[in-house]
N, C-alpha and C. Protein backbone atom coordinates (compact mmCIF):
# COMPACT_ATOMS: atom_id res chain seq x y z
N UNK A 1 4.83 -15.62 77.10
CA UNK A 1 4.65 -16.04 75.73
C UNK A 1 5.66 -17.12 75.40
N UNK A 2 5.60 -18.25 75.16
CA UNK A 2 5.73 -19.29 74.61
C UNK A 2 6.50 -19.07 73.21
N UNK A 3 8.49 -19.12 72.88
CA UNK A 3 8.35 -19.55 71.81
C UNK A 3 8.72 -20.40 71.32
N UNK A 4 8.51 -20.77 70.31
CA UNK A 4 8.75 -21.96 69.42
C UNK A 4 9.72 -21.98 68.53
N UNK A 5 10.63 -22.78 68.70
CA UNK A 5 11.73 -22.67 67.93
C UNK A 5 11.56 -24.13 66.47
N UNK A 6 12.64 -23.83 65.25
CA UNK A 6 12.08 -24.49 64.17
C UNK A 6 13.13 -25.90 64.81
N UNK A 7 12.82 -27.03 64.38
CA UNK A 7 13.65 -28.49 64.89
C UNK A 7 15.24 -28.30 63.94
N UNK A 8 16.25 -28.46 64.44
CA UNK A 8 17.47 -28.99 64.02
C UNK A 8 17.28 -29.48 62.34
N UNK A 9 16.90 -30.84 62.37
CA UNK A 9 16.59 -31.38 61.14
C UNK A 9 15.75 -30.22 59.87
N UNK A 10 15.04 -29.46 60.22
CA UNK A 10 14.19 -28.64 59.41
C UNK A 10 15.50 -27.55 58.93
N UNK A 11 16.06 -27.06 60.22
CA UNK A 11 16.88 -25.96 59.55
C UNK A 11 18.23 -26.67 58.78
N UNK A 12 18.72 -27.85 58.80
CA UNK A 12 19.51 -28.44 58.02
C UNK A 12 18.89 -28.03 56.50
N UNK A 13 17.74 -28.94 56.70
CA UNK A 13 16.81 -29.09 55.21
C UNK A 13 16.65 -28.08 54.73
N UNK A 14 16.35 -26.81 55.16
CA UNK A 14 16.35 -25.20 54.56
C UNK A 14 17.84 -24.87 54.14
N UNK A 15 18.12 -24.68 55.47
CA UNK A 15 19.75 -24.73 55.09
C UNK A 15 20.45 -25.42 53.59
N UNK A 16 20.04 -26.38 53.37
CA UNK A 16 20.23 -27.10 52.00
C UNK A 16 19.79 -26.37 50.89
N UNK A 17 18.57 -26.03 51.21
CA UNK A 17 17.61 -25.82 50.04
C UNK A 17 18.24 -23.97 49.74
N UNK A 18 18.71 -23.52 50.82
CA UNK A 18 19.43 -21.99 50.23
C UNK A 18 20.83 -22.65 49.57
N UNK A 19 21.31 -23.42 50.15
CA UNK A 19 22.65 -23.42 49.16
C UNK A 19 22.27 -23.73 47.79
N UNK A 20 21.39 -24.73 47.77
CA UNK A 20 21.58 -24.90 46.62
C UNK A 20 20.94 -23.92 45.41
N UNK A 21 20.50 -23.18 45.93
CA UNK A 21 20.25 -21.81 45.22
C UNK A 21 21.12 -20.62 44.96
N UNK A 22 22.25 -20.63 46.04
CA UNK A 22 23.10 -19.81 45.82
C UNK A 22 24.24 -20.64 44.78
N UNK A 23 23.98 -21.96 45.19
CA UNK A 23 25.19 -22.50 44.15
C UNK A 23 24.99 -22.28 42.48
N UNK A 24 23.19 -22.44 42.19
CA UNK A 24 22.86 -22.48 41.10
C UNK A 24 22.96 -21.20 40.66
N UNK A 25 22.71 -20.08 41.41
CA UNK A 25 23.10 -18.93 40.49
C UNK A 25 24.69 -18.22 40.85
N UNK A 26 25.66 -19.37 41.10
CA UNK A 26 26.83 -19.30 41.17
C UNK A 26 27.60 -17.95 41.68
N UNK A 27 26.73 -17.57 43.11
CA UNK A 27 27.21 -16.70 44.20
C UNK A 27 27.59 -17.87 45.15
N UNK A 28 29.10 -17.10 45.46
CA UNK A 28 29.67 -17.62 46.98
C UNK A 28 29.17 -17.13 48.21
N UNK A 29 29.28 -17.93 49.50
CA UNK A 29 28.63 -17.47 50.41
C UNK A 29 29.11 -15.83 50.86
N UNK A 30 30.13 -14.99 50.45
CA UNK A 30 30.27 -13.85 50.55
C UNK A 30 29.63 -12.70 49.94
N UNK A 31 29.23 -13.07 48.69
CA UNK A 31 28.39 -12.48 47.89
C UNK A 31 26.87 -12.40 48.30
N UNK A 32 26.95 -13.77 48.72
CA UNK A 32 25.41 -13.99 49.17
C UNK A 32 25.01 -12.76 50.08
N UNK A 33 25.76 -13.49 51.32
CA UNK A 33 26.09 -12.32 52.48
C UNK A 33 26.34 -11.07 52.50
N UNK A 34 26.69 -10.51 51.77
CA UNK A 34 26.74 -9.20 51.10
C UNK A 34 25.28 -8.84 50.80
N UNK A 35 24.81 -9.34 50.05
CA UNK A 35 23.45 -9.28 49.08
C UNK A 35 22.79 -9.84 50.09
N UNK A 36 22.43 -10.53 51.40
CA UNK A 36 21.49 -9.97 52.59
C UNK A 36 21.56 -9.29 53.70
N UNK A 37 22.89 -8.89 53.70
CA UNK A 37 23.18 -7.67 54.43
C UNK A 37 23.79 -8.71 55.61
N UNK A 38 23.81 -9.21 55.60
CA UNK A 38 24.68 -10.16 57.09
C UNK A 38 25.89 -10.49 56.73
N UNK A 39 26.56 -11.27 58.14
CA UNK A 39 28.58 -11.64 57.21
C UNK A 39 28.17 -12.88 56.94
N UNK A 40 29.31 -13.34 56.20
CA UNK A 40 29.65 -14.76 55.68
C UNK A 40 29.48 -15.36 56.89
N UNK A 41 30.00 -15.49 57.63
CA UNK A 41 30.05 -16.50 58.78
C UNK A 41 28.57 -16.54 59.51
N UNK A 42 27.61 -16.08 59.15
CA UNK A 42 26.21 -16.01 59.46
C UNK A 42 25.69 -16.71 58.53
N UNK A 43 26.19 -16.64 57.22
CA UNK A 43 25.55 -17.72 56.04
C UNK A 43 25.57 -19.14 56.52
N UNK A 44 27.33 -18.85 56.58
CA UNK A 44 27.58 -20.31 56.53
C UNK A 44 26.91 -21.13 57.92
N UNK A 45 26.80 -20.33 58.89
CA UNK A 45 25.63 -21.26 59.88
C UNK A 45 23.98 -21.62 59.62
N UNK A 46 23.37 -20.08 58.79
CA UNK A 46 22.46 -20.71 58.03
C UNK A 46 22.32 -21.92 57.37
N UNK A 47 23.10 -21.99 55.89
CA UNK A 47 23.26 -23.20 54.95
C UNK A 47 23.91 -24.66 56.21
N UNK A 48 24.44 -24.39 57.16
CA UNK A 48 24.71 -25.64 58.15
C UNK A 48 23.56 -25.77 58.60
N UNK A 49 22.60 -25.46 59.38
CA UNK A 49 21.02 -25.65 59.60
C UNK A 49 21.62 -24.99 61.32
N UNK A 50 22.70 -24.57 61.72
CA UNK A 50 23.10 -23.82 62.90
C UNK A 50 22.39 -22.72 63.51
N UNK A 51 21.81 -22.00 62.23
CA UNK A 51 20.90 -20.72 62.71
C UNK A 51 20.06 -20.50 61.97
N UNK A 52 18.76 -19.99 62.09
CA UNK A 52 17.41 -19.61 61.72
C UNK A 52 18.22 -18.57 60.59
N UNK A 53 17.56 -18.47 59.63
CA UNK A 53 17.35 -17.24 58.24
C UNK A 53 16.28 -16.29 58.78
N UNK A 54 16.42 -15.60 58.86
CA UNK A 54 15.04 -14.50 59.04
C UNK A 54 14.17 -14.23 57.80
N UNK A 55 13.25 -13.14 58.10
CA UNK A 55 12.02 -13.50 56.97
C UNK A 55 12.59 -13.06 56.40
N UNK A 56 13.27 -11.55 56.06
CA UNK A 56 14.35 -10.78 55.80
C UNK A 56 15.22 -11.67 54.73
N UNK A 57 15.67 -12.70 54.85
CA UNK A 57 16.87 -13.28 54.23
C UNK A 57 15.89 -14.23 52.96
N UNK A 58 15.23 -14.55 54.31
CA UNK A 58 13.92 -15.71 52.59
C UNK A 58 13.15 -15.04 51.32
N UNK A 59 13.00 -13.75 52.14
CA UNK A 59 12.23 -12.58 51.22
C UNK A 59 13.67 -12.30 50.26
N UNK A 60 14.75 -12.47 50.39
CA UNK A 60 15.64 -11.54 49.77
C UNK A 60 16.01 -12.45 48.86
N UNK A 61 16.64 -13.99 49.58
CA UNK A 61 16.67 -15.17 48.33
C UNK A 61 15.47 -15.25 47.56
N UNK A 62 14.29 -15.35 47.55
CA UNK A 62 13.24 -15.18 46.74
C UNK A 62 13.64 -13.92 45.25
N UNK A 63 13.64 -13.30 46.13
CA UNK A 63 14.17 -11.42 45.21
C UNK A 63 15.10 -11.71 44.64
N UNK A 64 16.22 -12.43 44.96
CA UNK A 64 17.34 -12.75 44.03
C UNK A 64 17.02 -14.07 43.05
N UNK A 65 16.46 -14.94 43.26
CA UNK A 65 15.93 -16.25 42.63
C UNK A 65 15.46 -15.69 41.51
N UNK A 66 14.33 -14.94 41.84
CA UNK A 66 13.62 -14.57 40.42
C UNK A 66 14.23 -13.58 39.46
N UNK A 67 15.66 -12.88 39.57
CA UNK A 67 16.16 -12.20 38.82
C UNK A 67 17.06 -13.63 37.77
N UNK A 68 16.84 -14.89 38.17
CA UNK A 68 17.04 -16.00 37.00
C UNK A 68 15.77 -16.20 36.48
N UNK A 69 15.76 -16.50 34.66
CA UNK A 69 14.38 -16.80 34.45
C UNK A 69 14.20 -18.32 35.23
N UNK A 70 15.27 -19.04 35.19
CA UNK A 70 14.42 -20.28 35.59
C UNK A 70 14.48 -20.54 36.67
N UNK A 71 14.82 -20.03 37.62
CA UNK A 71 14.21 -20.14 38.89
C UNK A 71 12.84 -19.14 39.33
N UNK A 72 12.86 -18.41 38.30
CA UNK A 72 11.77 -17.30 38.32
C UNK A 72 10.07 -18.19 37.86
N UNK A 73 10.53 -19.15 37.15
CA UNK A 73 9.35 -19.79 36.46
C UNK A 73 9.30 -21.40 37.47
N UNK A 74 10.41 -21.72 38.23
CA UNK A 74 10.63 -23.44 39.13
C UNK A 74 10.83 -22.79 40.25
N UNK A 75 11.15 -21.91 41.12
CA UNK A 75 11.04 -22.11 42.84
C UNK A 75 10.25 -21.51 43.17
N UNK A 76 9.79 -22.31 44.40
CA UNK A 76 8.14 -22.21 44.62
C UNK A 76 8.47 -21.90 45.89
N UNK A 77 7.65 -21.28 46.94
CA UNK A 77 7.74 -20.83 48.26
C UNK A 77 7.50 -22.64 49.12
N UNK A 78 6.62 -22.71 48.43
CA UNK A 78 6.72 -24.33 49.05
C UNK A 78 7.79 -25.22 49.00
N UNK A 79 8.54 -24.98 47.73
CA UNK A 79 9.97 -25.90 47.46
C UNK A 79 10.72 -25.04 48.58
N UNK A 80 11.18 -23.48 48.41
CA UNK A 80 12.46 -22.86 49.37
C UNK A 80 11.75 -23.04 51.12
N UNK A 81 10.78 -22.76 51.15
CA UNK A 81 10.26 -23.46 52.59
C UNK A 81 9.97 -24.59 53.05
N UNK A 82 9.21 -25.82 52.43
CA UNK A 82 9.03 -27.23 52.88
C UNK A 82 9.57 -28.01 51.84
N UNK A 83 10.59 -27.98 51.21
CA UNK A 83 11.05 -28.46 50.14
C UNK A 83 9.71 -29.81 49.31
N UNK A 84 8.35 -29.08 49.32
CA UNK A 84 7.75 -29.47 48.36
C UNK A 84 7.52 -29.11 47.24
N UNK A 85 6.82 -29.51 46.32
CA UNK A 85 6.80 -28.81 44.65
C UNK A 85 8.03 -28.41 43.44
N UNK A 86 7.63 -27.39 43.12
CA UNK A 86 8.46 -27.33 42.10
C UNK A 86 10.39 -26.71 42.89
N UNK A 87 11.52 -26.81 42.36
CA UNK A 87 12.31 -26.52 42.85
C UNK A 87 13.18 -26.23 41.84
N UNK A 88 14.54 -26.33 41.93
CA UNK A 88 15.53 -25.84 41.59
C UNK A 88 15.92 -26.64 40.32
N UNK A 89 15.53 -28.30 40.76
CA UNK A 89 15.50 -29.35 39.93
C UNK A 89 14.55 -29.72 40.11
C-alpha cells in the first residue's frame, strides 16, 4: 500500500492557518497542546509545517474555534484545510 504524504509547502500553509487561530483566541502553544492532548513541542512543529496534525487535532481546533462566536459564524473547513473561503479574516 502506497502512502502519500501531504507536500512541505501545504503543511507550512496549515501550519499557518492553526496559528493563527490559536493566536486569535489568544491560547499559547501550551495551552493549545494541552487542549489536544499532545506536548508543546509537537505544536510547535505542527504550526512550523514540520509535522502532519492528525484528524484528531483538526477535529479538536474546529471544537475549540466554534466555542468563539466569530469564528463559529467565519471558519470554514475549507478556510482551516485549503485556506479557501471564509476565515479568520
Amino acid at each position: 500500500m502506497k502512502v502519500h504524504r501531504l507536500s512541505s509547502e501545504y503543511l507550512v500553509e496549515l501550519g499557518t492557518r492553526i496559528k493563527t487561530v490559536r493566536t486569535f483566541l489568544k491560547y499559547d502553544q501550551k495551552r493549545l497542546a494541552q487542549y489536544l492532548r499532545t506536548a508543546a513541542s509537537q505544536m510547535s512543529k505542527i504550526e512550523a509545517g514540520k509535522a502532519e496534525p492528525g484528524i484528531y487535532h483538526l477535529l479538536m481546533i474546529k471544537k475549540l474555534a466554534d466555542t468563539n462566536e466569530y469564528l463559529r459564524e467565519n471558519l470554514t473547513w475549507a478556510w482551516l484545510l485549503e485556506g479557501k473561503g471564509k476565515g479568520v479574516f
